[in-house]
N, C-alpha and C. Protein backbone atom coordinates (compact mmCIF):
# COMPACT_ATOMS: atom_id res chain seq x y z
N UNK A 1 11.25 -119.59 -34.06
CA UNK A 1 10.78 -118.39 -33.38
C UNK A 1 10.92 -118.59 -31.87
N UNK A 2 11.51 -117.65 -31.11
CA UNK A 2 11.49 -117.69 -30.00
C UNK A 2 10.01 -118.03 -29.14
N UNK A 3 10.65 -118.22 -27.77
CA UNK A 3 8.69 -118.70 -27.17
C UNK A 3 8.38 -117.41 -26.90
N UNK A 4 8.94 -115.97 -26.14
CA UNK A 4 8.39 -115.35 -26.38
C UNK A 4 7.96 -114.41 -26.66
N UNK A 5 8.16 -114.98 -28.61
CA UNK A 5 7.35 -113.85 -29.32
C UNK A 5 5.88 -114.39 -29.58
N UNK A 6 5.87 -116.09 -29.30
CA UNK A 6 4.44 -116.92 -29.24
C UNK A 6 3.85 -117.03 -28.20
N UNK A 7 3.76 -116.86 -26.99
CA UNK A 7 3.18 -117.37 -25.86
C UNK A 7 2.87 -115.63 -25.32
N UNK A 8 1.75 -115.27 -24.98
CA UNK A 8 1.47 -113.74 -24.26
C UNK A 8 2.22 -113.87 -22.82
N UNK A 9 1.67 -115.07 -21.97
CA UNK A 9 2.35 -114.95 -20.65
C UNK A 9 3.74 -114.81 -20.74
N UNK A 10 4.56 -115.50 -21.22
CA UNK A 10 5.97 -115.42 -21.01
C UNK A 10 6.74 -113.69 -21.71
N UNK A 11 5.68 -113.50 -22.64
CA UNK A 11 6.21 -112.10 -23.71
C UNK A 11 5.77 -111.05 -22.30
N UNK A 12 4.62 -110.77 -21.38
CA UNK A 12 4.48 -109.90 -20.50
C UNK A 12 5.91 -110.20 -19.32
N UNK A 13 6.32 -111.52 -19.20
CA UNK A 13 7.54 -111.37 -18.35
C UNK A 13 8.83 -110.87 -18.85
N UNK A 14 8.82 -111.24 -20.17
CA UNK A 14 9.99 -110.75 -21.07
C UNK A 14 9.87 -109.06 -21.08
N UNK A 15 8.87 -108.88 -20.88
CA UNK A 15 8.42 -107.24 -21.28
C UNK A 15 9.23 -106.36 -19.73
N UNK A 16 8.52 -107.25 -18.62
CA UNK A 16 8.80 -106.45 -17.45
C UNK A 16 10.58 -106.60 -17.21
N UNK A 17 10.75 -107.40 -17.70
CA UNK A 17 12.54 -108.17 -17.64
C UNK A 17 13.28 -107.36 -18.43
N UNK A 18 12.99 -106.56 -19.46
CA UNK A 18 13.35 -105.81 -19.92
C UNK A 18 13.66 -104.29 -19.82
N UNK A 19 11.92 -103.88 -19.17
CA UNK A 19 11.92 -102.15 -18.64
C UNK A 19 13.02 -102.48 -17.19
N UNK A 20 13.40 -103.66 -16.18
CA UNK A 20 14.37 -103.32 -15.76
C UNK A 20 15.59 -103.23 -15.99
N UNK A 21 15.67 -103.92 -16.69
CA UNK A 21 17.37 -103.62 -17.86
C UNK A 21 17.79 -102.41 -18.05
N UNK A 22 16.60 -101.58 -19.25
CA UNK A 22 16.66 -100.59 -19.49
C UNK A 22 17.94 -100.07 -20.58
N UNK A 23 17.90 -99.09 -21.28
CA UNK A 23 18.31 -98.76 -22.16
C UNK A 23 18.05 -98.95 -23.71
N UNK A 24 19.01 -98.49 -24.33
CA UNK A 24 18.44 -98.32 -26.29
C UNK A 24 18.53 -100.10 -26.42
N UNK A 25 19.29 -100.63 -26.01
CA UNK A 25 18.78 -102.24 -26.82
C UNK A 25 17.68 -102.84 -25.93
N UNK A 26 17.53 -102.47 -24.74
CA UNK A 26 16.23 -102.95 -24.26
C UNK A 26 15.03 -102.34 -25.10
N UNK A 27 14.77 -101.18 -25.17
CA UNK A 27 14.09 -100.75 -25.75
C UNK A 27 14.07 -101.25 -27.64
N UNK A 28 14.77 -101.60 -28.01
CA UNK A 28 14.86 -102.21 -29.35
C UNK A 28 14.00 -103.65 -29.23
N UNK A 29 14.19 -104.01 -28.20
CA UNK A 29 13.29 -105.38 -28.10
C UNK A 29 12.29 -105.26 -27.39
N UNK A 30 11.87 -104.46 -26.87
CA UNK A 30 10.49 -104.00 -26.26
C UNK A 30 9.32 -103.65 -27.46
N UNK A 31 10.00 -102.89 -28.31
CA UNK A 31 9.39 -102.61 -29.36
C UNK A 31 9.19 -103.06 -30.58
N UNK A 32 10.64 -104.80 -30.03
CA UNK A 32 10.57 -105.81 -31.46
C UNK A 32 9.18 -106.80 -30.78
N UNK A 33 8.67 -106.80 -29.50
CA UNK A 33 7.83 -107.59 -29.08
C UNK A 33 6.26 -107.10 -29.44
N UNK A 34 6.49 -105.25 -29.24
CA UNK A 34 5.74 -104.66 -29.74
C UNK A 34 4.63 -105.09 -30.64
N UNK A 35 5.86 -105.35 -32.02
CA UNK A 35 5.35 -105.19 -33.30
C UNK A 35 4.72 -106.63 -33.54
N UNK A 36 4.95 -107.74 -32.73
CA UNK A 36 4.56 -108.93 -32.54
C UNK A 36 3.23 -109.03 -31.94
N UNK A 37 2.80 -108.25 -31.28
CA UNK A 37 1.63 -107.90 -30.61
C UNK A 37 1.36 -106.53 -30.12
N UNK A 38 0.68 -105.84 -30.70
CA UNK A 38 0.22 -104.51 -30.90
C UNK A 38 -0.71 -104.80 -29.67
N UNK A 39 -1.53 -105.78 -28.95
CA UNK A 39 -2.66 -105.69 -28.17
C UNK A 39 -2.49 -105.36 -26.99
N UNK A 40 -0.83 -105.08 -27.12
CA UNK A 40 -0.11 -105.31 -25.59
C UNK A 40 0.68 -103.50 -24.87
N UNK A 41 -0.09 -102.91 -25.57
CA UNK A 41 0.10 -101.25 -25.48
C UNK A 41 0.27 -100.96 -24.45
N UNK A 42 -0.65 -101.40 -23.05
CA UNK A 42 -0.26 -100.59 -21.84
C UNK A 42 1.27 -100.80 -21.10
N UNK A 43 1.14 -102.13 -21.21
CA UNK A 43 2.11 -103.01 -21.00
C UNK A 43 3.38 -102.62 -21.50
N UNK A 44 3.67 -101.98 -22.92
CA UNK A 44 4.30 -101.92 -23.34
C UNK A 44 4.85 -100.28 -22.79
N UNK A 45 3.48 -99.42 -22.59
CA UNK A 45 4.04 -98.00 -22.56
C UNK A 45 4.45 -97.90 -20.87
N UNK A 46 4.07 -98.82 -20.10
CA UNK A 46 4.66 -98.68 -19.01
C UNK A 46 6.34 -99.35 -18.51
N UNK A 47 6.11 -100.18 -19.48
CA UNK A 47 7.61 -100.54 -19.50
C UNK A 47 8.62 -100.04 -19.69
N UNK A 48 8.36 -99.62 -21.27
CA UNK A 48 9.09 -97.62 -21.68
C UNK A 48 9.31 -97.09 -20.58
N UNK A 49 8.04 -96.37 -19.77
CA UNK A 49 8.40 -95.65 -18.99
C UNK A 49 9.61 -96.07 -17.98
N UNK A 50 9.67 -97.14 -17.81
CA UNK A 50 10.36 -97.66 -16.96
C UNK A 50 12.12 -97.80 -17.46
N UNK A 51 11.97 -98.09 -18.58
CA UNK A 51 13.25 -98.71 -19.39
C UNK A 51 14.12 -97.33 -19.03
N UNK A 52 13.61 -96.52 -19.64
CA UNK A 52 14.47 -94.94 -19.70
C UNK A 52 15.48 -95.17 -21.40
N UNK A 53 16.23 -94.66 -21.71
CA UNK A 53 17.37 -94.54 -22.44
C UNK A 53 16.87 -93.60 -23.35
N UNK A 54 17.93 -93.08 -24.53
CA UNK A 54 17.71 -91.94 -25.55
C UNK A 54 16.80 -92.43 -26.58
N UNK A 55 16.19 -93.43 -26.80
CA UNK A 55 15.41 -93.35 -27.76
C UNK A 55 14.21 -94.17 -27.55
N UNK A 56 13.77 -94.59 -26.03
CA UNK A 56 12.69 -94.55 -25.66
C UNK A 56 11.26 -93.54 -25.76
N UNK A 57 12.09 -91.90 -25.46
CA UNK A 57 10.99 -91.00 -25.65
C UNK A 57 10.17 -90.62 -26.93
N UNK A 58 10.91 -91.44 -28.50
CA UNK A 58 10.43 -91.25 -29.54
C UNK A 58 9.53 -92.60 -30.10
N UNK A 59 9.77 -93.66 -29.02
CA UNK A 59 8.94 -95.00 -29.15
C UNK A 59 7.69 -94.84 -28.56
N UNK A 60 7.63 -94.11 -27.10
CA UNK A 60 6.51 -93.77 -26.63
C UNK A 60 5.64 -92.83 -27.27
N UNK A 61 6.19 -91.75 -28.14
CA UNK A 61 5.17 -91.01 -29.19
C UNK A 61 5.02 -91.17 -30.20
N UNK A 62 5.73 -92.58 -31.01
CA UNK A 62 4.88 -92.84 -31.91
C UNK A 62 3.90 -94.03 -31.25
N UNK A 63 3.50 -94.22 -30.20
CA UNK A 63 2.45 -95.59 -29.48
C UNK A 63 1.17 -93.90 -29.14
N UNK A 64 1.77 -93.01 -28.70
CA UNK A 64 0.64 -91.93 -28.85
C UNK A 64 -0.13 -91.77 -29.74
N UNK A 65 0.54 -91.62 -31.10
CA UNK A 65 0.07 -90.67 -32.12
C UNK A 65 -0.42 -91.96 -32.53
N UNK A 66 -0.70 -93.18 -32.57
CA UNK A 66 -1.01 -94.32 -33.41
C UNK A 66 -2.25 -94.65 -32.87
N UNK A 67 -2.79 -94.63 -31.37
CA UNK A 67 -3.67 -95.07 -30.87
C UNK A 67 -4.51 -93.82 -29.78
N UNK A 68 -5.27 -93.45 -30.24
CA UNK A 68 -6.52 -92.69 -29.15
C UNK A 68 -6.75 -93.16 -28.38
N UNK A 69 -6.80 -94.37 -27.80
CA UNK A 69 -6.81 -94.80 -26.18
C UNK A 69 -5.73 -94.97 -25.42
N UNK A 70 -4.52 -94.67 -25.52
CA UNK A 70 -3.37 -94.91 -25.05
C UNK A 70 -3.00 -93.65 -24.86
N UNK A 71 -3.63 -92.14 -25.03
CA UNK A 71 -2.98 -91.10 -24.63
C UNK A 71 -2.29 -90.63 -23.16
N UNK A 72 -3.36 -91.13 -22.80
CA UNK A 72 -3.03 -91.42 -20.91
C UNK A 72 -2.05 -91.59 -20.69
N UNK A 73 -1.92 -92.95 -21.07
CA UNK A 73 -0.52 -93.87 -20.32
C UNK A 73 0.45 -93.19 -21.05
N UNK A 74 0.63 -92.77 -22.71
CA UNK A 74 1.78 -92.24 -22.98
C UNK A 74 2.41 -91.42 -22.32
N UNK A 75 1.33 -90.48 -22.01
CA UNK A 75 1.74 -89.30 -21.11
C UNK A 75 2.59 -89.48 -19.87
N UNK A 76 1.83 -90.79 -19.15
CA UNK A 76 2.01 -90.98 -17.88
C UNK A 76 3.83 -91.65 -18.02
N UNK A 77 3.69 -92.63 -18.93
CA UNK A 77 5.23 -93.10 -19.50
C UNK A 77 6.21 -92.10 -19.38
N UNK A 78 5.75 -90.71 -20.55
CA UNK A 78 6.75 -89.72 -20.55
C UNK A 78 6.93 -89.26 -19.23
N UNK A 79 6.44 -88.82 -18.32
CA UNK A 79 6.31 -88.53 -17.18
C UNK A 79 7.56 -88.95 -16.36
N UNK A 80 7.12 -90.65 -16.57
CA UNK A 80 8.40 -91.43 -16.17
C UNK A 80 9.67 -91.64 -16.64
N UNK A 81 9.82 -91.37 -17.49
CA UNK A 81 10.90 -91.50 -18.47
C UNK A 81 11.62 -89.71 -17.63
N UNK A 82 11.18 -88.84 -17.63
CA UNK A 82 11.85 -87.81 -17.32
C UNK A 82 13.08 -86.85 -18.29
N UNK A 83 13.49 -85.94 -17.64
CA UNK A 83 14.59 -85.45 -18.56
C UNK A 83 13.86 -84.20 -19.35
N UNK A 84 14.90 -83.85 -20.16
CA UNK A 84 14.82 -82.59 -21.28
C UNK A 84 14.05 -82.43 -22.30
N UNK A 85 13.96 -84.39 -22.91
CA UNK A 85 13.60 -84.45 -24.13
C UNK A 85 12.23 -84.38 -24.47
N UNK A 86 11.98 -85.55 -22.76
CA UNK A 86 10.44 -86.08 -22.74
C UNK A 86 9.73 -84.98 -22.34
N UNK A 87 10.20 -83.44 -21.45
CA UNK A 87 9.32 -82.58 -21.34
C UNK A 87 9.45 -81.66 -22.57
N UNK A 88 10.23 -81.67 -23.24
CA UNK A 88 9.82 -81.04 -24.27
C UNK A 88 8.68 -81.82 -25.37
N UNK A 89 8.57 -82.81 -25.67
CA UNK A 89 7.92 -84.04 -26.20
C UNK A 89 6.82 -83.63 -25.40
N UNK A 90 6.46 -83.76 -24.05
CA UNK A 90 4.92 -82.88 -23.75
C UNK A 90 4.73 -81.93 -23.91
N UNK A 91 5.38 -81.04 -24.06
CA UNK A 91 4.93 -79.70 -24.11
C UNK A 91 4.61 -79.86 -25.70
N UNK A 92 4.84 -80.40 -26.63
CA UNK A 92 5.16 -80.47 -28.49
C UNK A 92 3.19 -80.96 -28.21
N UNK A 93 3.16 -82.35 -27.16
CA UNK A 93 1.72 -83.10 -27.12
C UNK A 93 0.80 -81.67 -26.76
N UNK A 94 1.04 -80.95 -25.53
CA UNK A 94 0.09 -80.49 -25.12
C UNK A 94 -0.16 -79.14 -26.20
N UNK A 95 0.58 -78.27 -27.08
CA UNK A 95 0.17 -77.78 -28.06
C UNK A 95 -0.58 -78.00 -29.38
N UNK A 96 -0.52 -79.40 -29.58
CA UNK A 96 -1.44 -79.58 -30.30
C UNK A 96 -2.91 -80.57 -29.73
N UNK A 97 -2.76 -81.09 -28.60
CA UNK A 97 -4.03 -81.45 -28.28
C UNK A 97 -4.03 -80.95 -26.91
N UNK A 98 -4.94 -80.09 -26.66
CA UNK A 98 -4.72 -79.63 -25.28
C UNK A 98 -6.25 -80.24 -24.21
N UNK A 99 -6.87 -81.23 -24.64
CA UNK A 99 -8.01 -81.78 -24.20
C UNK A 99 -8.15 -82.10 -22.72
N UNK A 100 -6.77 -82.41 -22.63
CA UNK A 100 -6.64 -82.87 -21.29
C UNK A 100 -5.48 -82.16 -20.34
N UNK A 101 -5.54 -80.90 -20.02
CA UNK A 101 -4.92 -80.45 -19.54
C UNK A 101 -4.18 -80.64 -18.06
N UNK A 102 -4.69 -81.52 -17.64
CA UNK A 102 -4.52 -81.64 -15.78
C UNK A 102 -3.75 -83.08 -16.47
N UNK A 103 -4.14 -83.84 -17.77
CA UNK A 103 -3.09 -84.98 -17.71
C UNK A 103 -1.64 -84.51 -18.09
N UNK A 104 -1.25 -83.40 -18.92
CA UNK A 104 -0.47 -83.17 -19.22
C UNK A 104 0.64 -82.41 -18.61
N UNK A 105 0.05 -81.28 -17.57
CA UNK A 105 0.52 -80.98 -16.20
C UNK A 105 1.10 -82.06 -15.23
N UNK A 106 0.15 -82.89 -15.16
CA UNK A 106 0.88 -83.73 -14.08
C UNK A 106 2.12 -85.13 -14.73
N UNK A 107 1.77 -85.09 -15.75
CA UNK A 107 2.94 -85.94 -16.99
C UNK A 107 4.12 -84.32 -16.29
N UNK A 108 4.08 -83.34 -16.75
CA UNK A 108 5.34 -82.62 -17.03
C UNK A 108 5.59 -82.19 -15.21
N UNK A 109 5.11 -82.15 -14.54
CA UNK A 109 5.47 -82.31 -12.75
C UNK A 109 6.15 -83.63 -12.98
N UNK A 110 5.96 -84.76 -13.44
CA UNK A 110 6.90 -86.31 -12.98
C UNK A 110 7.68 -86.20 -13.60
N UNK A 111 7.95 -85.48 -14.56
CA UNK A 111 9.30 -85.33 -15.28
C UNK A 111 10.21 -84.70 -14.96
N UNK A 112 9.84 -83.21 -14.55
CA UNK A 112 10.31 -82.88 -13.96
C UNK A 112 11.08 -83.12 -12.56
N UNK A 113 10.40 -84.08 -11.93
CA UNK A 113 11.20 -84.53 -10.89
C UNK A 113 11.93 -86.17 -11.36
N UNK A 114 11.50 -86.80 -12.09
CA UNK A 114 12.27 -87.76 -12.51
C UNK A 114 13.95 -87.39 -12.86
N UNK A 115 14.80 -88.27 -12.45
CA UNK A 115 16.01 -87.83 -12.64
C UNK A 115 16.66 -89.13 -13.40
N UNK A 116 17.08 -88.88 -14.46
CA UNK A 116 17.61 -90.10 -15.37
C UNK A 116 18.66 -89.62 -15.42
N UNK A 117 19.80 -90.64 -15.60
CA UNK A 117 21.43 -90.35 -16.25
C UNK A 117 21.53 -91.18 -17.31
């Protein structure tokens, strides 16, 4: 087994080493570290945000829909992530839970100005 999928310190550097990479195989191992440690959610959804690529925005909503304390940051992720997909992906969040309306506004303002290629 690699060190780090065993050691937390080195897996949070692997994590940040990754959202700058960025893209679908970064994100494949963001979310293979994921599944190695679930405790590591914020960490993980800010990295997303960071990573960007096409199938980041469907990793960050299933870390939504799985955990009630992480709605925030998902949001805030999508936000970052930007583009077509991820504001449609809030707008999908804010119709069915609309609790937090000023988080979900200001998630779809950063997206809106986020510019990904």
């Amino acid at each position: 087994m690699q060190i780090y999928k065993t050691d937390p310190s080195c897996r949070r550097h692997v994590l940040s080493a990754l959202g700058e990479i960025g893209g679908d195989e970064a994100v494949k191992e963001i979310m293979a570290l994921y599944e190695v440690d679930t405790s590591n959610k914020k960490q993980v959804l800010e990295t997303l945000g960071n990573a960007g690529g096409d199938q980041v925005v469907q990793e960050i909503i299933k870390i939504y829909k799985t955990n009630e304390s992480y709605k925030r940051q998902a949001l805030t992720a999508l936000g970052q992530v930007g583009g077509a997909e991820a504001v449609k992906e809030i707008i999908v969040l804010y119709k069915q839970d609309t609790s937090d309306k000023r988080l979900v506004l200001e998630a779809l303002d950063q997206a809106g100005r986020t510019q990904r290629t």
